[in-house]
PDB file of N, CA and C in Angstrom:
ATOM      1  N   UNK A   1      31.990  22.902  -3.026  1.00  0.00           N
ATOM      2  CA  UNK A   1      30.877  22.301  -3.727  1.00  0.00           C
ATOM      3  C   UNK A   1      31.317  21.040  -4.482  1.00  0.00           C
ATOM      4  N   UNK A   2      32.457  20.932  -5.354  1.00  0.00           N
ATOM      5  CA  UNK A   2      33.196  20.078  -5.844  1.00  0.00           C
ATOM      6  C   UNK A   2      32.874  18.889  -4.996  1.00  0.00           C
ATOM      7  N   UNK A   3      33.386  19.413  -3.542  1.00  0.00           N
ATOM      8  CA  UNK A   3      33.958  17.640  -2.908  1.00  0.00           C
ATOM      9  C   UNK A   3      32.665  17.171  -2.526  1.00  0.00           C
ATOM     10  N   UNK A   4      31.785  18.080  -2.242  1.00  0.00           N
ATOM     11  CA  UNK A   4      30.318  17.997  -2.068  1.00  0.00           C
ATOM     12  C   UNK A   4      29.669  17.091  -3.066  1.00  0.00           C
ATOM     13  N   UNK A   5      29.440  17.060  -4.493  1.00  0.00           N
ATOM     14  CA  UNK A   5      28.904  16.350  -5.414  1.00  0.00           C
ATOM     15  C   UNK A   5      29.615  15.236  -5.516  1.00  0.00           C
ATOM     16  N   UNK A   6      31.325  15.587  -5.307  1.00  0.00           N
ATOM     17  CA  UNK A   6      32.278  14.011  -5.246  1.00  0.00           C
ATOM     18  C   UNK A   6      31.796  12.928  -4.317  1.00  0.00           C
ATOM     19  N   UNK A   7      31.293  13.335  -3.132  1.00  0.00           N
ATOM     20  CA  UNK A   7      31.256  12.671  -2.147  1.00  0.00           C
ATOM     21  C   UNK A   7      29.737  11.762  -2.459  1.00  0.00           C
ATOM     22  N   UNK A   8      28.771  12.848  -2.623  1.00  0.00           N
ATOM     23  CA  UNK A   8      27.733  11.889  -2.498  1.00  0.00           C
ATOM     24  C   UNK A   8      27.652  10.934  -3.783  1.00  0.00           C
ATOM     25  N   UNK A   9      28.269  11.554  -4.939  1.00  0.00           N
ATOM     26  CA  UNK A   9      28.370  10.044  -6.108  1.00  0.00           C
ATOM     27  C   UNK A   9      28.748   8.759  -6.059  1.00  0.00           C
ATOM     28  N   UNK A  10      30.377   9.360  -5.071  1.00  0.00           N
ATOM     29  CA  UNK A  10      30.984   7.658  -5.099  1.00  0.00           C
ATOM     30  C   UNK A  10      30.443   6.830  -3.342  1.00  0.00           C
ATOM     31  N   UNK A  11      29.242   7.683  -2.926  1.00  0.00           N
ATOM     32  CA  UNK A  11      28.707   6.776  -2.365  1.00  0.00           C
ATOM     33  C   UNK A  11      27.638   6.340  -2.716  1.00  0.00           C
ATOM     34  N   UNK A  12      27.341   6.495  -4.271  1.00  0.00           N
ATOM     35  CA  UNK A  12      26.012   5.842  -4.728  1.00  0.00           C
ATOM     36  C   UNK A  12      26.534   4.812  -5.927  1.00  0.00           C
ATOM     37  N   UNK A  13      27.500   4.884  -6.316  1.00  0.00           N
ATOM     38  CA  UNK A  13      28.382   4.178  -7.754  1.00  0.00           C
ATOM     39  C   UNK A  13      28.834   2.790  -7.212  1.00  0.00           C
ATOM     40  N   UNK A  14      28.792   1.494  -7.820  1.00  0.00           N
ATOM     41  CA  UNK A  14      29.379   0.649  -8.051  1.00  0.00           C
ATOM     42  C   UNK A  14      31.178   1.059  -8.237  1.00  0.00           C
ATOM     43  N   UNK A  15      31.424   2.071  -9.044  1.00  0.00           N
ATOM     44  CA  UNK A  15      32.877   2.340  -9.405  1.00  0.00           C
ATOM     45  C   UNK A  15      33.131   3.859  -8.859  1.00  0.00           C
ATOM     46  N   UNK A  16      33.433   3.931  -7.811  1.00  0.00           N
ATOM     47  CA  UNK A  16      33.492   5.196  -6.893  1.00  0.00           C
ATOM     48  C   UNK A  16      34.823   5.794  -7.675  1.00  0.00           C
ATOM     49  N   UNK A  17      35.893   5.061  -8.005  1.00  0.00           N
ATOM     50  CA  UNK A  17      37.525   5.198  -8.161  1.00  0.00           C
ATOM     51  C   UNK A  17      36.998   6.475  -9.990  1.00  0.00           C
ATOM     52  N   UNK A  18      35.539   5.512 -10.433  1.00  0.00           N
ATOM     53  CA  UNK A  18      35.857   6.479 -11.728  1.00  0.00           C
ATOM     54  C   UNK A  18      35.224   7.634 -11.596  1.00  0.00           C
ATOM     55  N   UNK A  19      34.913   8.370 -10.650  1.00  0.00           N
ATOM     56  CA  UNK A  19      33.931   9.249 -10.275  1.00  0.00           C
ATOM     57  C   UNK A  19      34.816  10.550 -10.186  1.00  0.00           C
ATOM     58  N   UNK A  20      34.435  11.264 -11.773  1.00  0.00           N
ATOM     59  CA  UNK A  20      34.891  12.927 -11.339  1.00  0.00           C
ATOM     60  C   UNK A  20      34.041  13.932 -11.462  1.00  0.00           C
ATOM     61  N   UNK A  21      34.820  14.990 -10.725  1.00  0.00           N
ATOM     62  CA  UNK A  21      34.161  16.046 -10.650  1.00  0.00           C
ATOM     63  C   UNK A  21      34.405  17.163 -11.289  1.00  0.00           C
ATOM     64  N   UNK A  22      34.497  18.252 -12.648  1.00  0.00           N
ATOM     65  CA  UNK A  22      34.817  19.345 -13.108  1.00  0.00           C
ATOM     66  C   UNK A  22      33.939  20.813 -13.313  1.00  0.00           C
ATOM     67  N   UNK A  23      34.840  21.568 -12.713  1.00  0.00           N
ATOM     68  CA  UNK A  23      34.355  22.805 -12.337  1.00  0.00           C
ATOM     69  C   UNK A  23      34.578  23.610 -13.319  1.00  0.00           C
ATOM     70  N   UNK A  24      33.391  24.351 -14.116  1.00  0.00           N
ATOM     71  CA  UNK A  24      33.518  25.271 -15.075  1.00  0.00           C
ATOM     72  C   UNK A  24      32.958  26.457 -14.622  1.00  0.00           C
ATOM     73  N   UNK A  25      33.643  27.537 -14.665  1.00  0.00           N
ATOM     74  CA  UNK A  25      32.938  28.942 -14.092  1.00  0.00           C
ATOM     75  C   UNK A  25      32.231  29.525 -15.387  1.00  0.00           C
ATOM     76  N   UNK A  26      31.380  30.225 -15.405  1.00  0.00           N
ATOM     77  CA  UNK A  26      30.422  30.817 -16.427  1.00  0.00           C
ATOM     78  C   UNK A  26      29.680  31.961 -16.035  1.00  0.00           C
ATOM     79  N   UNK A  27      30.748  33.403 -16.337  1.00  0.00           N
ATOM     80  CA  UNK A  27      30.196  34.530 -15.742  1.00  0.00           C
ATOM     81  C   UNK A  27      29.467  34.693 -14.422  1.00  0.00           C
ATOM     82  N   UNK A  28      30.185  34.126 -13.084  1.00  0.00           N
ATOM     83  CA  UNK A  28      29.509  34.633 -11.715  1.00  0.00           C
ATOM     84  C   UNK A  28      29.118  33.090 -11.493  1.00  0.00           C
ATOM     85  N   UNK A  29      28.635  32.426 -12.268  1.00  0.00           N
ATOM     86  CA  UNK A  29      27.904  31.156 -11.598  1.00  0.00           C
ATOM     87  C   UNK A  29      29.161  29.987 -11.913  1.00  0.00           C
ATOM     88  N   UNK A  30      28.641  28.606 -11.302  1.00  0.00           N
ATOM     89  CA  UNK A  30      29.975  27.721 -11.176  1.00  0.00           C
ATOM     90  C   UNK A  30      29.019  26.426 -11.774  1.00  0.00           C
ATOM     91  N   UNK A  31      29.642  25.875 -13.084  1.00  0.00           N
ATOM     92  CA  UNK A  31      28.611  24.279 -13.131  1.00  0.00           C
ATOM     93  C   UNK A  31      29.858  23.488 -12.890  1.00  0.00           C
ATOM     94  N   UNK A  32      29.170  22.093 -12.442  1.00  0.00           N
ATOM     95  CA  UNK A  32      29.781  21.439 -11.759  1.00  0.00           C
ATOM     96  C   UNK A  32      29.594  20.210 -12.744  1.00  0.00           C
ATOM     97  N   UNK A  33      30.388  19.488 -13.518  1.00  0.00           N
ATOM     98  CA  UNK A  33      30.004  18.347 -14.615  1.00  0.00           C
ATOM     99  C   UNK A  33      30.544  17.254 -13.672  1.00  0.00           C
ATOM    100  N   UNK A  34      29.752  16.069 -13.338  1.00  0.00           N
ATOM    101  CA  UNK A  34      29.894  15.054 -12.803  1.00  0.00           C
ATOM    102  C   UNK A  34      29.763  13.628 -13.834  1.00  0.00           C
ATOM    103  N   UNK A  35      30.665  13.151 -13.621  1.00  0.00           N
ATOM    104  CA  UNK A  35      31.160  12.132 -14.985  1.00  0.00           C
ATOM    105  C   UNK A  35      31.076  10.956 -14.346  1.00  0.00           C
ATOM    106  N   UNK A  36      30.699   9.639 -14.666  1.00  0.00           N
ATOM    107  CA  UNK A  36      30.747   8.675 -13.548  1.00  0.00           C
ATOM    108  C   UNK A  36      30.918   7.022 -14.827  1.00  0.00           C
ATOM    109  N   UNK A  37      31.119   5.990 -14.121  1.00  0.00           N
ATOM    110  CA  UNK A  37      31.081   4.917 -15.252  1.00  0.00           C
ATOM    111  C   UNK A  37      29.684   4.531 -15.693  1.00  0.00           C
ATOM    112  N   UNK A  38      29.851   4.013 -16.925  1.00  0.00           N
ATOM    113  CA  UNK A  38      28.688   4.414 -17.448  1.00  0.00           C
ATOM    114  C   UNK A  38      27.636   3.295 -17.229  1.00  0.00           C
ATOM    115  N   UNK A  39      28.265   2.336 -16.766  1.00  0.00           N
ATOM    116  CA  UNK A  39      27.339   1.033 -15.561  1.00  0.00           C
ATOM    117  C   UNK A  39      26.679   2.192 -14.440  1.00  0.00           C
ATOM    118  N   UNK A  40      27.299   2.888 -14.011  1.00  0.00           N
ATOM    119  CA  UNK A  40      26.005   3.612 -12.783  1.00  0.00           C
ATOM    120  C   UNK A  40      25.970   4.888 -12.657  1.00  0.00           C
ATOM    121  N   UNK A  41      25.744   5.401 -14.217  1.00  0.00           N
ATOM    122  CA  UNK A  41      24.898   6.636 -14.532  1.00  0.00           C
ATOM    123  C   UNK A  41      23.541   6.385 -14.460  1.00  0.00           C
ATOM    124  N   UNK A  42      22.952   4.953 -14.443  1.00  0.00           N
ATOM    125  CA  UNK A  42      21.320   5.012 -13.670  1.00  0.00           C
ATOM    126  C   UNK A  42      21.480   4.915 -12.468  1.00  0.00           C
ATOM    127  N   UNK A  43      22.429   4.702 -11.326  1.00  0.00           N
ATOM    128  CA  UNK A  43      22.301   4.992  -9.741  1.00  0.00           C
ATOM    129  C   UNK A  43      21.885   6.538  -9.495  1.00  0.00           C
ATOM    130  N   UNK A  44      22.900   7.277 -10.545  1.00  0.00           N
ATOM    131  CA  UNK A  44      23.079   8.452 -10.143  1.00  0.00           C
ATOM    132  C   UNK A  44      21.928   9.303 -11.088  1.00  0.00           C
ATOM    133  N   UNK A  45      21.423   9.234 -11.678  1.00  0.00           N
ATOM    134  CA  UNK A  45      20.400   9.600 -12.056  1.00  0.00           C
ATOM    135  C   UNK A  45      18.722   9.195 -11.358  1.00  0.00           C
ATOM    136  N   UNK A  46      18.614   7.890 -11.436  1.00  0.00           N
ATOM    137  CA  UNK A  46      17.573   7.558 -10.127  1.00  0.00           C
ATOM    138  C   UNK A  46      16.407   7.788 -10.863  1.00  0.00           C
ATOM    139  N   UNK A  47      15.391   6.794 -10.490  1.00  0.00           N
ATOM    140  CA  UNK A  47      14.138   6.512 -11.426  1.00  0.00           C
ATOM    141  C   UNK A  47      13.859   8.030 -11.270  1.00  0.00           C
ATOM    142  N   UNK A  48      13.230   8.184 -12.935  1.00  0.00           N
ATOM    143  CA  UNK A  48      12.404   9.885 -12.996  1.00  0.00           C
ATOM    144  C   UNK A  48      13.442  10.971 -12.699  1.00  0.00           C
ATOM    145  N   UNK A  49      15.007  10.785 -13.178  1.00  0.00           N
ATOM    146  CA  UNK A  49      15.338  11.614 -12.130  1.00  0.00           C
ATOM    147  C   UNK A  49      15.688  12.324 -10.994  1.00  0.00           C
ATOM    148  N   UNK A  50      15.142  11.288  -9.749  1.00  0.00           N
ATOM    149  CA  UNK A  50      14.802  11.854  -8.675  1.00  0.00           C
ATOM    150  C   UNK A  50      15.951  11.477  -7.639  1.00  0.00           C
ATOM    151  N   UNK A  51      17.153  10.614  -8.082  1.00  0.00           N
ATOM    152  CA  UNK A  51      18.382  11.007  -7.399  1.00  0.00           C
ATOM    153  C   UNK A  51      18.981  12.367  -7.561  1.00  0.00           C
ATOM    154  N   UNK A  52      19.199  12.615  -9.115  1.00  0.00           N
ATOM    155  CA  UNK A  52      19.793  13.850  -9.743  1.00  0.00           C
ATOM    156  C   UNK A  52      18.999  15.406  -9.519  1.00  0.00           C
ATOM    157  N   UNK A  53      18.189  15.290  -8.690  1.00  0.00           N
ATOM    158  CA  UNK A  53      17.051  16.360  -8.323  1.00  0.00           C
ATOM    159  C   UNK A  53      17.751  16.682  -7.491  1.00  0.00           C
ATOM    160  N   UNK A  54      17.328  15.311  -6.354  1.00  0.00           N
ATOM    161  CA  UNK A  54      18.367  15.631  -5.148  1.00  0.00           C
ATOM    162  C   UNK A  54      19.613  15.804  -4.554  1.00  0.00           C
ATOM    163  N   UNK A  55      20.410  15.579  -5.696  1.00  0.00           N
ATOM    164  CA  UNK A  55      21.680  16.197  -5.611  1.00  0.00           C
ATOM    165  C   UNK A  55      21.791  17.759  -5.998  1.00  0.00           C
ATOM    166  N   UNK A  56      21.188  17.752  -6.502  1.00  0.00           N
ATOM    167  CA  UNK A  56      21.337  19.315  -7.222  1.00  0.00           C
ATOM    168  C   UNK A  56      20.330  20.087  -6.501  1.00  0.00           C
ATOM    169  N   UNK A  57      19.545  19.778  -5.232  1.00  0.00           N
ATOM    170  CA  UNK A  57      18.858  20.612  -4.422  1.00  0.00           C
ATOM    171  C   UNK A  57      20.072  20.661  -3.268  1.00  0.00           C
ATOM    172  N   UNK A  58      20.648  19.675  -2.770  1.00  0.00           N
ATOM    173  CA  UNK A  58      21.709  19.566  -1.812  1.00  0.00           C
ATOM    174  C   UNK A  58      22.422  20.726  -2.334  1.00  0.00           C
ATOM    175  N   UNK A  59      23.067  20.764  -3.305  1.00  0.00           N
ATOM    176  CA  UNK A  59      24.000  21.329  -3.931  1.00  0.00           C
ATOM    177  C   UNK A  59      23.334  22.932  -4.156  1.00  0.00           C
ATOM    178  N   UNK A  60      22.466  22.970  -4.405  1.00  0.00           N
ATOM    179  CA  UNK A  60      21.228  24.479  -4.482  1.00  0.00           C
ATOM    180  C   UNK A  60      21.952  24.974  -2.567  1.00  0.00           C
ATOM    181  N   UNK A  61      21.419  23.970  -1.750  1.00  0.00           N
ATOM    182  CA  UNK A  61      20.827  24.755  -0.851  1.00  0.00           C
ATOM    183  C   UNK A  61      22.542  25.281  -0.231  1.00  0.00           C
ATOM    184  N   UNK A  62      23.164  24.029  -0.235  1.00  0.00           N
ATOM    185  CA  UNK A  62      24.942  24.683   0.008  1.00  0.00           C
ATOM    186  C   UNK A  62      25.424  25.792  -0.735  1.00  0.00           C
ATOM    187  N   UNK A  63      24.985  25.977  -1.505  1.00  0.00           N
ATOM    188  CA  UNK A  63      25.747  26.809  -2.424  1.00  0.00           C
ATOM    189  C   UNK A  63      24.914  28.395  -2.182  1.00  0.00           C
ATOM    190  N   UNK A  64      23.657  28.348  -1.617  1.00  0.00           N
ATOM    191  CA  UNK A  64      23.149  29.479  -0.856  1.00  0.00           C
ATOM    192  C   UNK A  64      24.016  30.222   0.186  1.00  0.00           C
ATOM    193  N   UNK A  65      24.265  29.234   1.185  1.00  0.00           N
ATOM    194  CA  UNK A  65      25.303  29.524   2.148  1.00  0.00           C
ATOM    195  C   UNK A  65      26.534  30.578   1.741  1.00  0.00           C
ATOM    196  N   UNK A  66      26.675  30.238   0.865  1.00  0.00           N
ATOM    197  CA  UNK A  66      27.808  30.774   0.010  1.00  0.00           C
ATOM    198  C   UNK A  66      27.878  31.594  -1.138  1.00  0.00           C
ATOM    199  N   UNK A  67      26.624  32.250  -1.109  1.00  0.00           N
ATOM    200  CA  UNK A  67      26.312  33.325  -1.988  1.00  0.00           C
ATOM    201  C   UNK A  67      26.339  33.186  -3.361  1.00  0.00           C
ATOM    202  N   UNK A  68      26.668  31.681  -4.148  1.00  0.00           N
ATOM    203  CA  UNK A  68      27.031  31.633  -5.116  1.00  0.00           C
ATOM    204  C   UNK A  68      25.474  30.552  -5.798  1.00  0.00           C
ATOM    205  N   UNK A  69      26.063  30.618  -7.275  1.00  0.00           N
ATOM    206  CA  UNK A  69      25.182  30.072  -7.977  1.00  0.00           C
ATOM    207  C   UNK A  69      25.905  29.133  -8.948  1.00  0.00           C
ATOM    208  N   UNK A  70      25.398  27.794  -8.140  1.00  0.00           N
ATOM    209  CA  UNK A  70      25.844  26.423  -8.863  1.00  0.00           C
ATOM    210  C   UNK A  70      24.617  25.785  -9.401  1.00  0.00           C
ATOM    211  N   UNK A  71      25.174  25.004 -10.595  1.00  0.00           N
ATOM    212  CA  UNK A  71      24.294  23.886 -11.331  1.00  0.00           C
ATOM    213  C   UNK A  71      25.386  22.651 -11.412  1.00  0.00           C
ATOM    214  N   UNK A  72      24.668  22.012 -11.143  1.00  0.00           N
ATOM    215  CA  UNK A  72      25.322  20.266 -11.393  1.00  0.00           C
ATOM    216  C   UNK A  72      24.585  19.771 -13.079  1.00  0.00           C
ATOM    217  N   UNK A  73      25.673  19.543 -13.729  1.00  0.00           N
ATOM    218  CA  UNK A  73      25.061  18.666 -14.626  1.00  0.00           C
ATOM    219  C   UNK A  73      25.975  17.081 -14.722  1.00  0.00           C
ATOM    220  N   UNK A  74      24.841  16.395 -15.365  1.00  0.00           N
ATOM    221  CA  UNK A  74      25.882  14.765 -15.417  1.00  0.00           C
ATOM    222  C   UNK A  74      25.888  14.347 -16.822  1.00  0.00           C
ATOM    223  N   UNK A  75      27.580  13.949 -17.157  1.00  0.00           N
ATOM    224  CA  UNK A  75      27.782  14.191 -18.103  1.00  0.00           C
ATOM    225  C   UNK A  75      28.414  12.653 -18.576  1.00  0.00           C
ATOM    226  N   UNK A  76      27.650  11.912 -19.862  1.00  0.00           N
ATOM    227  CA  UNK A  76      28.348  11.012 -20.119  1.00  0.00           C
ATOM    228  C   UNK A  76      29.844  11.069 -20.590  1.00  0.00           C
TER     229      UNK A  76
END
């Protein structure tokens, strides 16, 4: 899931190189904090939201596959 959220950020970022990914487990479920430069935390967020929806439905529907329960959050 990690390389999953890695991947589609630093192909939406101006600064791909500052783009991380950290995995915190929280009783059974996994959040995923995605950190990015702070010039294109509006790429990755996306008018209304509606990039950061769709990452975190991508990330919903993979993480079905896999029996598990992820949340993406983005974190300045």
């Amino acid at each position: 899931m990690k390389e999953l959220v890695e991947f589609i950020a630093k192909e939406l970022v101006d600064h791909p190189e500052e783009v991380s990914v950290t995995e915190v487990d929280n009783d059974g479920s996994l959040t995923l904090e995605l950190r990015v430069n702070a010039e294109d935390m509006g790429k990755v967020i996306g008018k209304q939201g509606k990039i950061a929806k769709a990452i975190r439905t991508v990330v919903k529907a993979a993480s079905m596959k896999e029996n598990k329960k992820v949340h993406v959050e983005i974190v300045e």
